[in-house]
N, C-alpha and C. Protein backbone atom coordinates (compact mmCIF):
# COMPACT_ATOMS: atom_id res chain seq x y z
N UNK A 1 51.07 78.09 139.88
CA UNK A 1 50.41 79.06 139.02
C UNK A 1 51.37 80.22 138.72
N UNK A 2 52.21 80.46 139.82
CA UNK A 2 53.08 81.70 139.41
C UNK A 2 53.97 81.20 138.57
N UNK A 3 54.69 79.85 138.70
CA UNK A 3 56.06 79.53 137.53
C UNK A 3 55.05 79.26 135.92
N UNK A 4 54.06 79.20 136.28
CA UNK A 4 53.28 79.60 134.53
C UNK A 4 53.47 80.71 134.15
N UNK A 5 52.34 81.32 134.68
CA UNK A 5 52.37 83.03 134.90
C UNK A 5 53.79 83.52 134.26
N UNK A 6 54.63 83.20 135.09
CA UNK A 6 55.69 84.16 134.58
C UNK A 6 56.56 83.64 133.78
N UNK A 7 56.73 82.31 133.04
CA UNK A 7 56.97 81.91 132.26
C UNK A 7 56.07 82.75 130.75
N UNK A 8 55.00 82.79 131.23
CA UNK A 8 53.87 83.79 129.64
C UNK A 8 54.28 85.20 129.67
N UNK A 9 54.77 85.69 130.73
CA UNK A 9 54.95 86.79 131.04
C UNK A 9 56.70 87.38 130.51
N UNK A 10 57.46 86.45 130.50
CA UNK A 10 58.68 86.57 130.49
C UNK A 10 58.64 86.49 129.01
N UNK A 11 58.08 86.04 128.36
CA UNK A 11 57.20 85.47 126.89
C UNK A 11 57.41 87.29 125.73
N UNK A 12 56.47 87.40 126.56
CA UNK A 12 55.74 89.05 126.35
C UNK A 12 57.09 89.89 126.03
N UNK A 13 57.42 90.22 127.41
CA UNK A 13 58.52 91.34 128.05
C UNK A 13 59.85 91.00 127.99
N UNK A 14 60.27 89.76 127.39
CA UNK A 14 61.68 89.85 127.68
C UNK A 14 62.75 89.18 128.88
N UNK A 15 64.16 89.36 128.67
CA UNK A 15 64.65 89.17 129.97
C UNK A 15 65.14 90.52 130.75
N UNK A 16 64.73 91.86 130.48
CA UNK A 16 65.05 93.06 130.86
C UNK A 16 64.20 92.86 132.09
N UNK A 17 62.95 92.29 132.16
CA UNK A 17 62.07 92.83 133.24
C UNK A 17 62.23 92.37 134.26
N UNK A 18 61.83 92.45 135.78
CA UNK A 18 62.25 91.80 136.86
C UNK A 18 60.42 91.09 137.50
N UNK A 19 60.44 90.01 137.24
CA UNK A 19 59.18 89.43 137.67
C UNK A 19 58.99 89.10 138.90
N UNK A 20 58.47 89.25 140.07
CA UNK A 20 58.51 88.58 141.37
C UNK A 20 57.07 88.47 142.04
N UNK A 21 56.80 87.08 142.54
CA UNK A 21 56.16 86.95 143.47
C UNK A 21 55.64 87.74 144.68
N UNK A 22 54.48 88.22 144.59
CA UNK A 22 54.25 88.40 146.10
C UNK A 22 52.82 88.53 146.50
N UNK A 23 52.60 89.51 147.38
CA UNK A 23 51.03 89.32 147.87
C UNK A 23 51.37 87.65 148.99
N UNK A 24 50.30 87.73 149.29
CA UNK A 24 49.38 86.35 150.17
C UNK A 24 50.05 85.19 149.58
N UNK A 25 49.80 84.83 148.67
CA UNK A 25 50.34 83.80 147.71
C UNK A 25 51.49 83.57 147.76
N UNK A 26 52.99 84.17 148.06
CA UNK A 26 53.76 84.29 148.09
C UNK A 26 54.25 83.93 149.55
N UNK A 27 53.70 84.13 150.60
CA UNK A 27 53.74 83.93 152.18
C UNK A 27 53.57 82.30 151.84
N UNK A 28 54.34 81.75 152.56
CA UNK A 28 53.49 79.65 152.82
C UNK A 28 52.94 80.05 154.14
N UNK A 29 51.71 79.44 153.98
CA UNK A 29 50.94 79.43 154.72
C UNK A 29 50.13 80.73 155.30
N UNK A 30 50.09 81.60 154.18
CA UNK A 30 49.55 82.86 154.34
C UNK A 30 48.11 82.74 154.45
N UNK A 31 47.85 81.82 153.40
CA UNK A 31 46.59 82.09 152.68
C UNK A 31 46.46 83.19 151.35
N UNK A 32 45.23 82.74 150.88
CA UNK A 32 44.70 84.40 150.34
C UNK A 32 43.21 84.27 149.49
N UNK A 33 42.96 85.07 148.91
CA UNK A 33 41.65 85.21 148.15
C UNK A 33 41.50 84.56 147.05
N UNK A 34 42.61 83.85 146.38
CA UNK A 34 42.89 82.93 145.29
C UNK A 34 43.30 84.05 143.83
N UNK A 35 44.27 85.08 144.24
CA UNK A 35 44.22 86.29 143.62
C UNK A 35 46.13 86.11 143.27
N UNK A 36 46.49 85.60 142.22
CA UNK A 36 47.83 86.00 142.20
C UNK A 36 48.56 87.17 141.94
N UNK A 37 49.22 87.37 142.73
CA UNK A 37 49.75 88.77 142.71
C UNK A 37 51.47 89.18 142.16
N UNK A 38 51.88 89.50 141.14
CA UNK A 38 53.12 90.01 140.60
C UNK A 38 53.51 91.21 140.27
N UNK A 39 54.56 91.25 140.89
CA UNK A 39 55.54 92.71 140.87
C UNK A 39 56.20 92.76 139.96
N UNK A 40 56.29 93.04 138.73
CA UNK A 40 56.90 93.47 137.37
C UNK A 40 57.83 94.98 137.66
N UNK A 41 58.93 94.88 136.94
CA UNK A 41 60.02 96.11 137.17
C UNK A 41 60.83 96.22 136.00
N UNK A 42 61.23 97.32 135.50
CA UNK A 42 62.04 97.29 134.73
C UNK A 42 62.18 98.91 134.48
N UNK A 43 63.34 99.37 133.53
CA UNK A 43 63.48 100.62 133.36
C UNK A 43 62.39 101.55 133.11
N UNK A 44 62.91 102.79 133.68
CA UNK A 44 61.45 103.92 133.77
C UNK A 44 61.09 103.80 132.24
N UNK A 45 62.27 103.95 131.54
CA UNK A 45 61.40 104.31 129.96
C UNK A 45 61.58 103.28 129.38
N UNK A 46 61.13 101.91 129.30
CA UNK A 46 60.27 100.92 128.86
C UNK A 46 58.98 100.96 129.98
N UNK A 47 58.40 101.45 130.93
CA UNK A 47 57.30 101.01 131.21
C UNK A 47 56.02 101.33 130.73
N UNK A 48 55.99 102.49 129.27
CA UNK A 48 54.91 102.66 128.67
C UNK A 48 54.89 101.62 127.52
N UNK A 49 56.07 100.88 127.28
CA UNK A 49 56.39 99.76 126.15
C UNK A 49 55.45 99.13 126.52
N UNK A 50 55.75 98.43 127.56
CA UNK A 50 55.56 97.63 128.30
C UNK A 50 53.85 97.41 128.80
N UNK A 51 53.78 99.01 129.16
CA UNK A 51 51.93 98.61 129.39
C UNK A 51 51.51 98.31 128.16
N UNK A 52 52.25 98.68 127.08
CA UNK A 52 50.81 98.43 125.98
C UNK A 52 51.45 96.86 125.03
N UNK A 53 52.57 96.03 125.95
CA UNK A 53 52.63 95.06 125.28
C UNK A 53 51.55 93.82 126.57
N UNK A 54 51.45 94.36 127.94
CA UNK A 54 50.55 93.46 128.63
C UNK A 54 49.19 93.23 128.03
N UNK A 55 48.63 95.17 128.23
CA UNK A 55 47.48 95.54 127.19
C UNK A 55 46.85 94.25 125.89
N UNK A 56 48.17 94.27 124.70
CA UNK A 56 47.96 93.50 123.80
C UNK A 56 47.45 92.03 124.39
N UNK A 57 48.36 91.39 125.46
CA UNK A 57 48.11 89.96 125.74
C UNK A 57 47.15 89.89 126.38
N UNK A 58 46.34 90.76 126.47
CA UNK A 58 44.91 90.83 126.97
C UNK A 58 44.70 91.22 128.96
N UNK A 59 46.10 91.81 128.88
CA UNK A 59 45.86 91.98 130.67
C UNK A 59 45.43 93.71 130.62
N UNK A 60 44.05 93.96 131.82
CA UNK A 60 43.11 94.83 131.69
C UNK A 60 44.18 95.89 132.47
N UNK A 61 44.02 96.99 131.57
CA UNK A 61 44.47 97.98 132.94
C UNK A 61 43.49 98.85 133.49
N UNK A 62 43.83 98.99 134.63
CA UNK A 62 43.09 99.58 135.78
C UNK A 62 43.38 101.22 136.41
N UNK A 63 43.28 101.97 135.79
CA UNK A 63 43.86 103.14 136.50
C UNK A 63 43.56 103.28 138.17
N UNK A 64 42.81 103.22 138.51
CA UNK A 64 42.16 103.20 139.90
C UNK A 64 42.93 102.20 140.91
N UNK A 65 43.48 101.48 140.66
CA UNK A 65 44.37 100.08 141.13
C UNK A 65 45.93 100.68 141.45
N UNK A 66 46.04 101.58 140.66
CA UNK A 66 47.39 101.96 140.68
C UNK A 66 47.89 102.98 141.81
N UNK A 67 49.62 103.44 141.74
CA UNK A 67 49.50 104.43 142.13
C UNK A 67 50.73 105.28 141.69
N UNK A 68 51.20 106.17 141.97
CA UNK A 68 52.28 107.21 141.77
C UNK A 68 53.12 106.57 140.88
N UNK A 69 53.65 105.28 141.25
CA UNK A 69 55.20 105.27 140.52
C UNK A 69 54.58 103.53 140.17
N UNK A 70 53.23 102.90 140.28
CA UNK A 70 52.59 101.85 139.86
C UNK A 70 51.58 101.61 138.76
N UNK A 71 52.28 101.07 137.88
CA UNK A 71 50.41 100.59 137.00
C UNK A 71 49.77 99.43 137.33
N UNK A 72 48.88 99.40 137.47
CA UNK A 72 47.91 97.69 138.28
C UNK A 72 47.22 97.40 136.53
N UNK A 73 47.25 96.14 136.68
CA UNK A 73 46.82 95.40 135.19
C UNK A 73 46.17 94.30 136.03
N UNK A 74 44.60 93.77 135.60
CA UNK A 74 44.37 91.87 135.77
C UNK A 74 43.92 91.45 134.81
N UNK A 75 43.56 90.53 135.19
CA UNK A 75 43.55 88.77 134.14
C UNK A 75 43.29 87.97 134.93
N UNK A 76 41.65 87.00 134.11
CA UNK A 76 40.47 86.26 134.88
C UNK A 76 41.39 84.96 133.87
N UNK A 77 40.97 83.95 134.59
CA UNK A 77 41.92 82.84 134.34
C UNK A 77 41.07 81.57 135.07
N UNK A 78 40.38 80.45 133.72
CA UNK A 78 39.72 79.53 134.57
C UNK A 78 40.95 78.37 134.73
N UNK A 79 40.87 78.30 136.22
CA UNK A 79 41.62 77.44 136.92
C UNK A 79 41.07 76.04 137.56
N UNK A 80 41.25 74.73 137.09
CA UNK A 80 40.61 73.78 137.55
C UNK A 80 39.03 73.71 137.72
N UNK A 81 37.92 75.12 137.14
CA UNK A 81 36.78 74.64 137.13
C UNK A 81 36.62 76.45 137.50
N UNK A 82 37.45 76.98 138.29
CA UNK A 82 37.24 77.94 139.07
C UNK A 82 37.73 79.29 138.28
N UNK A 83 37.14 80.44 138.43
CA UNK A 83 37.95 81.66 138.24
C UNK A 83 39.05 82.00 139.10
N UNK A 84 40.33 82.30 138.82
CA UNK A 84 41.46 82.28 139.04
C UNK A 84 41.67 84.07 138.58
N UNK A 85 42.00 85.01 139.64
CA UNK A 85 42.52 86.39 139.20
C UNK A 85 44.15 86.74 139.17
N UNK A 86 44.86 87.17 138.22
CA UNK A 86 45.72 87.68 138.38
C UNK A 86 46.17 88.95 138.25
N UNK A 87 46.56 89.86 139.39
CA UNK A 87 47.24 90.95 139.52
C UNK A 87 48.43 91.16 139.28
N UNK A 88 48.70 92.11 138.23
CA UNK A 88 50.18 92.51 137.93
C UNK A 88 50.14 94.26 138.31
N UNK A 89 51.16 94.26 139.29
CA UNK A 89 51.77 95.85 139.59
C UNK A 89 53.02 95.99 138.63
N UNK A 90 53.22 97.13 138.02
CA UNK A 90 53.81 97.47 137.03
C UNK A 90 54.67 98.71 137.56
N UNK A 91 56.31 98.52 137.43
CA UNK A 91 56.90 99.41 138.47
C UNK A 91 58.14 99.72 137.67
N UNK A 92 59.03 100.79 137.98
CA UNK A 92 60.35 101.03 137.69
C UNK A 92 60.96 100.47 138.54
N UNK A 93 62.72 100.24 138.05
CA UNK A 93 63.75 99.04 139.28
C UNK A 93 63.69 100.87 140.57
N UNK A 94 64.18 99.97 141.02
CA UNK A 94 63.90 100.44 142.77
C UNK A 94 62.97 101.66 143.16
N UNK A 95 61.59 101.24 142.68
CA UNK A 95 60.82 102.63 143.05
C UNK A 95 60.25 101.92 144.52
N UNK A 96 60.17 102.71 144.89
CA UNK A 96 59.06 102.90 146.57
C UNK A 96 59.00 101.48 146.71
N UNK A 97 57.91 101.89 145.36
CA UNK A 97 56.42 100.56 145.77
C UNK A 97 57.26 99.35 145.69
N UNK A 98 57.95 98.96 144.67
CA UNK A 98 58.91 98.14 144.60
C UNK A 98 59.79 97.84 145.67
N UNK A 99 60.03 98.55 146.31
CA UNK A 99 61.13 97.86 147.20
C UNK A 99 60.24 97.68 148.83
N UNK A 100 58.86 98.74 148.87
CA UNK A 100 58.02 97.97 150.11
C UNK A 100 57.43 96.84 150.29
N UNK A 101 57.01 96.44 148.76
CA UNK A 101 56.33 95.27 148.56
C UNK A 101 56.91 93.76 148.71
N UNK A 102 58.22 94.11 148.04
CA UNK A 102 59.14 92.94 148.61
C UNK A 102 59.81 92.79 149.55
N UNK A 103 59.95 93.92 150.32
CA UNK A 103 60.83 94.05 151.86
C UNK A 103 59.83 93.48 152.83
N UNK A 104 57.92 93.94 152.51
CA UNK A 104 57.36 93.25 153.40
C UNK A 104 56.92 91.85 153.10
N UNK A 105 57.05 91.29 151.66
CA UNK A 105 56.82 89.64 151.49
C UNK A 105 57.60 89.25 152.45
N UNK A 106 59.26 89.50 152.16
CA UNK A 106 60.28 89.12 152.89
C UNK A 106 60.21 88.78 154.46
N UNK A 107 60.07 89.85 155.44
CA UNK A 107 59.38 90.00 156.52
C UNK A 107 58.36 88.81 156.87
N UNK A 108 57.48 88.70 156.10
CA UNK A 108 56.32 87.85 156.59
C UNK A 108 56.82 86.42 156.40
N UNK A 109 57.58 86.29 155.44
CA UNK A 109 57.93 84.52 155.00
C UNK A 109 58.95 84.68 155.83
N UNK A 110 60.01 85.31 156.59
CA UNK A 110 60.95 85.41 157.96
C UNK A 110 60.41 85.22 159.15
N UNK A 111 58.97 85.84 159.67
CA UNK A 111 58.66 86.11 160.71
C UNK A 111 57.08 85.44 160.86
N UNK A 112 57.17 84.41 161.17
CA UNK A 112 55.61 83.54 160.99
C UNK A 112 54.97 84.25 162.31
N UNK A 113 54.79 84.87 163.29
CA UNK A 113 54.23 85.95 163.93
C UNK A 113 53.74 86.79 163.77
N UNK A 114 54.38 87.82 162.67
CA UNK A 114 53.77 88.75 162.20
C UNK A 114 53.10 88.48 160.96
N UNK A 115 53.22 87.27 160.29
CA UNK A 115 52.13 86.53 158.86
C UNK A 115 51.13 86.43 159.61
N UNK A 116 50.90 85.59 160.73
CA UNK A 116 49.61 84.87 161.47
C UNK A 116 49.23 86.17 161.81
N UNK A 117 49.26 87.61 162.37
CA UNK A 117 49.08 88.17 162.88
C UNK A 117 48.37 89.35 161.16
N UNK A 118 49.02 89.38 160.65
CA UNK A 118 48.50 89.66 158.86
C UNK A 118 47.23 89.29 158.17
N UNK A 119 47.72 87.90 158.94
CA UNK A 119 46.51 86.87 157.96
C UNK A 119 44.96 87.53 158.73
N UNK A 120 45.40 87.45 159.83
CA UNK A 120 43.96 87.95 160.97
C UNK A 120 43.33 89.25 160.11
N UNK A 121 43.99 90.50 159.87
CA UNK A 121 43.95 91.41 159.57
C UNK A 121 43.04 91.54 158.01
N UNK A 122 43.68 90.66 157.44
CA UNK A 122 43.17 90.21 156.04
C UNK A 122 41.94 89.62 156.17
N UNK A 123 41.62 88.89 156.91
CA UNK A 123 40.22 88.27 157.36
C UNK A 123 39.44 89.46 157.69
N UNK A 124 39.71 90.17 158.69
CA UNK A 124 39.01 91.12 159.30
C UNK A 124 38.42 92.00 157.89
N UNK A 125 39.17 92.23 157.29
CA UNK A 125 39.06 93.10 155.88
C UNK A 125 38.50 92.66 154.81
N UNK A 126 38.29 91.52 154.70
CA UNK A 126 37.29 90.91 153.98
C UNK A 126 36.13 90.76 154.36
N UNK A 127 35.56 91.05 155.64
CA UNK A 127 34.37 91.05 156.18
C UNK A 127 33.89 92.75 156.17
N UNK A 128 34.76 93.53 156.61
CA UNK A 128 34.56 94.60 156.40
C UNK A 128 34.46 95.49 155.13
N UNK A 129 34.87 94.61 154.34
CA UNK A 129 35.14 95.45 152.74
C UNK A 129 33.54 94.90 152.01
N UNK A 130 33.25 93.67 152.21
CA UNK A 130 32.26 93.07 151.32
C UNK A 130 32.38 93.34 149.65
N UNK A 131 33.53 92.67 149.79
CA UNK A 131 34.16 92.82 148.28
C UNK A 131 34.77 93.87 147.56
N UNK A 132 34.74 95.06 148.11
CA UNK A 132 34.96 96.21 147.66
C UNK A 132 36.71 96.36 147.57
N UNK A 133 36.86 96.39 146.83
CA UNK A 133 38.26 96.35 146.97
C UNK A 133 39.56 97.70 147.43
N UNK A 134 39.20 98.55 147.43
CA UNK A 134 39.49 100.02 148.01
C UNK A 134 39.76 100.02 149.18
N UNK A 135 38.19 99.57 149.83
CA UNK A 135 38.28 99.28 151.15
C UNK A 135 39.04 98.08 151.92
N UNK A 136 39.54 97.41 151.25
CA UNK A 136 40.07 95.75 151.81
C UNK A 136 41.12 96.50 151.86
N UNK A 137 41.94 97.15 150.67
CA UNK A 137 42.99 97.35 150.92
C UNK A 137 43.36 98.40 151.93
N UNK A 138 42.38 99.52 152.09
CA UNK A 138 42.73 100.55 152.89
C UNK A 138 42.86 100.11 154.31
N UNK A 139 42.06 98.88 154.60
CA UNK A 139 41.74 98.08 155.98
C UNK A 139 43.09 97.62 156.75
N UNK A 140 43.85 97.15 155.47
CA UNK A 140 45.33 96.61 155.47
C UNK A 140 45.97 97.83 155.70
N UNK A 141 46.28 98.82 155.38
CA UNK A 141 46.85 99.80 155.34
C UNK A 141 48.11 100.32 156.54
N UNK A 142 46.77 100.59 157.36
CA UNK A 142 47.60 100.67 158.76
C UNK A 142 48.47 100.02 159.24
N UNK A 143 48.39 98.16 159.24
CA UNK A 143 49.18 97.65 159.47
C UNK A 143 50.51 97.15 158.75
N UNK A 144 50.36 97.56 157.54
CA UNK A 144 51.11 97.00 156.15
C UNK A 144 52.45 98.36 156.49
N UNK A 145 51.79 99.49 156.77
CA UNK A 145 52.64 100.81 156.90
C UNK A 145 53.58 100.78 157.71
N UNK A 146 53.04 100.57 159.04
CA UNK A 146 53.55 99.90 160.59
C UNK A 146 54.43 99.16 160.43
N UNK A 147 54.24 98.05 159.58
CA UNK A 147 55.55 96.75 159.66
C UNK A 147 56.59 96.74 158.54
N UNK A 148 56.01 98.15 157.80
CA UNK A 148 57.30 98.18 156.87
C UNK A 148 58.58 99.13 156.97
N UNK A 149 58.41 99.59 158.29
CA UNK A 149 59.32 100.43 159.14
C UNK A 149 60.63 99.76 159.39
């Protein structure tokens, strides 16, 4: 689903942008919520281009999803029968968010200890969130912070 994805995506934006895998989906054997998750990057001043060329291809933006130096965009996608979500974080080359997000994919697909030990966490947070998504993520938080030291 991701070598589609970012094949439509690369479509859109060009070869300036930097597309990458991550989230759950990205871990083997992570698991996840069936939520694909992509890290989009590219220069600070194309990223207002840029939101309003996702915008056009119909990916929703989310102000609330985002943060400081991130724009969060999704896209509902029927997959084999099923709804299929995709998350795009929207970033400048080496901001923060950008370089935590892939330093901790990295980490977890290195260290199958601390994935299994993730994955738990992620469970736990889906019971505790009851869909809410604020809360799932804030649940993660603590430990996501911790291991990106």
């Amino acid at each position: 689903m991701f070598r589609r994805e970012k094949i439509k995506l690369r479509k859109i934006l060009g070869k300036e942008a930097s597309i990458e895998h991550v989230g759950s989906t990205a871990v083997p054997g992570l698991g996840g919520k069936g939520i694909l998750d992509i890290m989009i990057s590219d220069n600070k001043g194309r990223i207002l281009k840029i939101k309003k060329k996702l915008e056009k291809a119909k990916y929703i933006f989310k102000e609330s999803g985002g943060g400081k130096d991130r724009l969060f965009f999704k896209k509902e996608y029927k997959h084999y029968g099923k709804i299929r979500m995709v998350h795009l974080q929207l970033t400048h080359y080496n901001s923060d968010e950008f370089k935590h997000m892939i330093e901790f994919k990295n980490r977890l697909i290195d260290n199958k200890g601390l994935a299994k030990e993730y994955s738990k966490v992620k469970k736990e947070a889906v019971k505790y969130a009851k869909g809410e998504g604020k809360i799932y993520r804030k649940h993660k938080e603590k430990f996501i912070n911790e291991n990106e030291k």
